[in-house]
N, C-alpha and C. Protein backbone atom coordinates (compact mmCIF):
# COMPACT_ATOMS: atom_id res chain seq x y z
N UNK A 1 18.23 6.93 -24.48
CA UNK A 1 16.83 6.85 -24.09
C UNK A 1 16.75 6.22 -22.70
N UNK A 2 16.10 6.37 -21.67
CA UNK A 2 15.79 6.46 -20.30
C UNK A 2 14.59 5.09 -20.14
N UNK A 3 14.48 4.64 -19.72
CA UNK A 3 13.42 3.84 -19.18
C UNK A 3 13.21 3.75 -17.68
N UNK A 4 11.45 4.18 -17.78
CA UNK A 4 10.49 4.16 -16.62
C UNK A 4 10.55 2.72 -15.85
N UNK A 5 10.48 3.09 -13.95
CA UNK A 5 10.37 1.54 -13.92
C UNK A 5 8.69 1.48 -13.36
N UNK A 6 8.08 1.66 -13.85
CA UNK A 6 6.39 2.28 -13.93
C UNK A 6 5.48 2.35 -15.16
N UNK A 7 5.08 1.63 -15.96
CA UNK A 7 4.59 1.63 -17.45
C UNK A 7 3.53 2.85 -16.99
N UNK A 8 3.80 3.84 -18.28
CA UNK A 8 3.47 5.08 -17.94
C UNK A 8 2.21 5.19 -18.91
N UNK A 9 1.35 5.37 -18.14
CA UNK A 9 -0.42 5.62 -18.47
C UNK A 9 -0.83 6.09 -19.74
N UNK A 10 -2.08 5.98 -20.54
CA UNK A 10 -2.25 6.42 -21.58
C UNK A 10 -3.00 7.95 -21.37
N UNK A 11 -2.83 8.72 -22.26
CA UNK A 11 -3.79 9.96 -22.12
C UNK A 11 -4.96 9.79 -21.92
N UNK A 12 -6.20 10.17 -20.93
CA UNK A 12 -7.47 9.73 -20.81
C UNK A 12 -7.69 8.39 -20.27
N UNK A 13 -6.16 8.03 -19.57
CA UNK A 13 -6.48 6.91 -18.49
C UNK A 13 -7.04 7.41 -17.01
N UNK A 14 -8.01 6.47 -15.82
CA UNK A 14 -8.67 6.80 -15.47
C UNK A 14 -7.79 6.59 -14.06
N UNK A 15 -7.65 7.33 -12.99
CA UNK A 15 -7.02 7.10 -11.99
C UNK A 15 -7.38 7.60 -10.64
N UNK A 16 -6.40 7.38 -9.50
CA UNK A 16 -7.02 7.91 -7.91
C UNK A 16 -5.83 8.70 -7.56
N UNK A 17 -5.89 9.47 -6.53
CA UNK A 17 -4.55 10.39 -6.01
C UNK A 17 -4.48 9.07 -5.11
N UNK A 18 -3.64 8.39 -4.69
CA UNK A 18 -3.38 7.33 -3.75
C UNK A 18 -3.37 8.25 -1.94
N UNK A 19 -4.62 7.76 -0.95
CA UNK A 19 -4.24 8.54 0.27
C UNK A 19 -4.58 10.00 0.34
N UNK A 20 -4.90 10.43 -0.87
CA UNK A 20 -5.23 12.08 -0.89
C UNK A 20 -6.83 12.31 -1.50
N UNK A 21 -7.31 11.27 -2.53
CA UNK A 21 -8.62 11.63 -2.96
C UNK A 21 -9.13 10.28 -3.10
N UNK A 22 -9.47 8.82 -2.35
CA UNK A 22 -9.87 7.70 -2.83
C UNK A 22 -10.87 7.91 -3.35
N UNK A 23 -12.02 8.61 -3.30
CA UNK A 23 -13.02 8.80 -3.75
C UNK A 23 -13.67 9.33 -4.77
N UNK A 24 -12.90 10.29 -5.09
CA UNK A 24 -12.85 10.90 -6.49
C UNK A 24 -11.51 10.36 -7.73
N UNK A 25 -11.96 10.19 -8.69
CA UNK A 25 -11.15 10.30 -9.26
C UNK A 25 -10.59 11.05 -10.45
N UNK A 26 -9.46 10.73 -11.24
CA UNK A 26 -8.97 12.16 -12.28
C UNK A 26 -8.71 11.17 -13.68
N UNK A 27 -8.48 11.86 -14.39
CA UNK A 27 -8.07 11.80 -15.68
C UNK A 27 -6.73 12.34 -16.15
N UNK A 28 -6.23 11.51 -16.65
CA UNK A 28 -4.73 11.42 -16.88
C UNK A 28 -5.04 12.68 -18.39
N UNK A 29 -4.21 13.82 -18.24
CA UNK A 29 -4.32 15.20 -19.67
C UNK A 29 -2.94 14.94 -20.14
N UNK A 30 -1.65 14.90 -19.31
CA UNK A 30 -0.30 15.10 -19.85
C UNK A 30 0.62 13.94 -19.13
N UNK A 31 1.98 13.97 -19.85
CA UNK A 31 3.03 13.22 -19.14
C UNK A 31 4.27 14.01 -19.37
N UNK A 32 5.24 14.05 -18.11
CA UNK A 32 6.25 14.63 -17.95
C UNK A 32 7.28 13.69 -17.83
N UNK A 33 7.94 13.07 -18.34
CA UNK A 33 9.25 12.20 -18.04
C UNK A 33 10.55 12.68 -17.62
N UNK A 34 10.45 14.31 -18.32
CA UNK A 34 12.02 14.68 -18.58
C UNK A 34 12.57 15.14 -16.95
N UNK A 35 11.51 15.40 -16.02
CA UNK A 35 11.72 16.12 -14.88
C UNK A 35 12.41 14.51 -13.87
N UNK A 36 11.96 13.68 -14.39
CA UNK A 36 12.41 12.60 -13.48
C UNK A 36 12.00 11.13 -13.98
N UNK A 37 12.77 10.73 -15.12
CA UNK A 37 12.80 9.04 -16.01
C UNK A 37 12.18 8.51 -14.83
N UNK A 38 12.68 8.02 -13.79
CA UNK A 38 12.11 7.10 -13.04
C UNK A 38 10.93 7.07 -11.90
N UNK A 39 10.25 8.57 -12.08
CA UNK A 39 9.30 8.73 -11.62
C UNK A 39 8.40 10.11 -12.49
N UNK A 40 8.17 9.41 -13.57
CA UNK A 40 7.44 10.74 -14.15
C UNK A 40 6.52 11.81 -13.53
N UNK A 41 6.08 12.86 -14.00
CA UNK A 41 4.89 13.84 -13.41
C UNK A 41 4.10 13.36 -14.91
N UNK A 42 2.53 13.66 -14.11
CA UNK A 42 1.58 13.04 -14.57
C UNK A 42 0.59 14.56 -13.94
N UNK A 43 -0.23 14.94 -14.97
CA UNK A 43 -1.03 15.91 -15.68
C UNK A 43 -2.05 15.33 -15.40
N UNK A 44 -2.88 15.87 -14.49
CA UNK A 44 -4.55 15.28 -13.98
C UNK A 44 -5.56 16.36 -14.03
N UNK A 45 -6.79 15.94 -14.74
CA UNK A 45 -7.93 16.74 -14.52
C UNK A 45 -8.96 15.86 -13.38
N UNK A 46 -9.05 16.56 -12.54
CA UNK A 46 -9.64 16.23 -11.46
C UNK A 46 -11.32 16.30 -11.73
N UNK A 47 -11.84 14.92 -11.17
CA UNK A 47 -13.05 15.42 -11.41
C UNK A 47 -14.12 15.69 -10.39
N UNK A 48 -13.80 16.56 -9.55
CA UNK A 48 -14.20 17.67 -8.57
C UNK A 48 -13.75 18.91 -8.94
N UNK A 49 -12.79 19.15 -10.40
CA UNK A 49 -12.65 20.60 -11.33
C UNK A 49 -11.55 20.65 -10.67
N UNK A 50 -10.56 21.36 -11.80
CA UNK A 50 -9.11 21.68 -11.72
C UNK A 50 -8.35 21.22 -12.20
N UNK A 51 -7.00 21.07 -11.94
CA UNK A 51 -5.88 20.22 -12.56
C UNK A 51 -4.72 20.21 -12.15
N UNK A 52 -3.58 19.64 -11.92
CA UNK A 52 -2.79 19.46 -11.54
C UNK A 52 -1.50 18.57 -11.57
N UNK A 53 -0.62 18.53 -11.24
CA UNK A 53 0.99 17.45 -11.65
C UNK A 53 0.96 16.56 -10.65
N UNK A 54 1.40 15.43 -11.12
CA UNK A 54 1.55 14.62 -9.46
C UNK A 54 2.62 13.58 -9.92
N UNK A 55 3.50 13.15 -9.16
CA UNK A 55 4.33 11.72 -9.71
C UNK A 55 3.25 10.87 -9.67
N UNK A 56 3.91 10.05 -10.98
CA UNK A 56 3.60 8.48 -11.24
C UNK A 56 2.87 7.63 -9.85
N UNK A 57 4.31 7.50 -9.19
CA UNK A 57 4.33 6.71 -8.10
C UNK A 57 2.99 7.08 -7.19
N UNK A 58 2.50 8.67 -6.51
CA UNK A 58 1.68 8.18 -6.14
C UNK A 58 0.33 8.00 -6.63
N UNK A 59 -0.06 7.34 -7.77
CA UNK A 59 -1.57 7.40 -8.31
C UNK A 59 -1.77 6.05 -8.27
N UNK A 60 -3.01 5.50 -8.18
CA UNK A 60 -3.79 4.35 -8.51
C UNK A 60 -4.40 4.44 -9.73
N UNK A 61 -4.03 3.29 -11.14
CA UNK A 61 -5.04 3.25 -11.71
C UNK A 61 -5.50 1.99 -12.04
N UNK A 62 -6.73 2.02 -12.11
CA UNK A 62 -7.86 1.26 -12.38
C UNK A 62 -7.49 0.02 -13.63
N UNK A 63 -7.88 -1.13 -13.12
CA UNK A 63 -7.62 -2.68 -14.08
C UNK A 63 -8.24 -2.71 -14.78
N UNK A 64 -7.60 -2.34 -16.34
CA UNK A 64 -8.66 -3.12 -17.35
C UNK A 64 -9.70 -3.93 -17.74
């Protein structure tokens, strides 16, 4: 078993593209680990419509 060095988001966690969308933000749909343990892909529904993969590393999410 592999471990993330990034505690990896819950489904329907709330987040930013870091540098690409501060203003809008997405919703975490999926998680990909297997493509890269130490930097997962992360499954976003954008909410300006669409969706898309992005690593871990670059997203912002939001403090409890």
């Amino acid at each position: 078993m592999t471990a993330t060095t990034t505690p990896l988001p819950a489904i329907g966690s709330r987040c930013w593209r870091d540098l690409i969308s501060p203003t809008t933000g997405a919703t975490v749909l999926n998680l990909d680990t297997s493509s890269s343990p130490e930097d997962p892909m992360v499954e976003l529904g954008y909410d300006e419509g669409g969706s898309g993969w992005w690593p871990l590393t670059t997203l912002v999410f939001a403090a409890d």
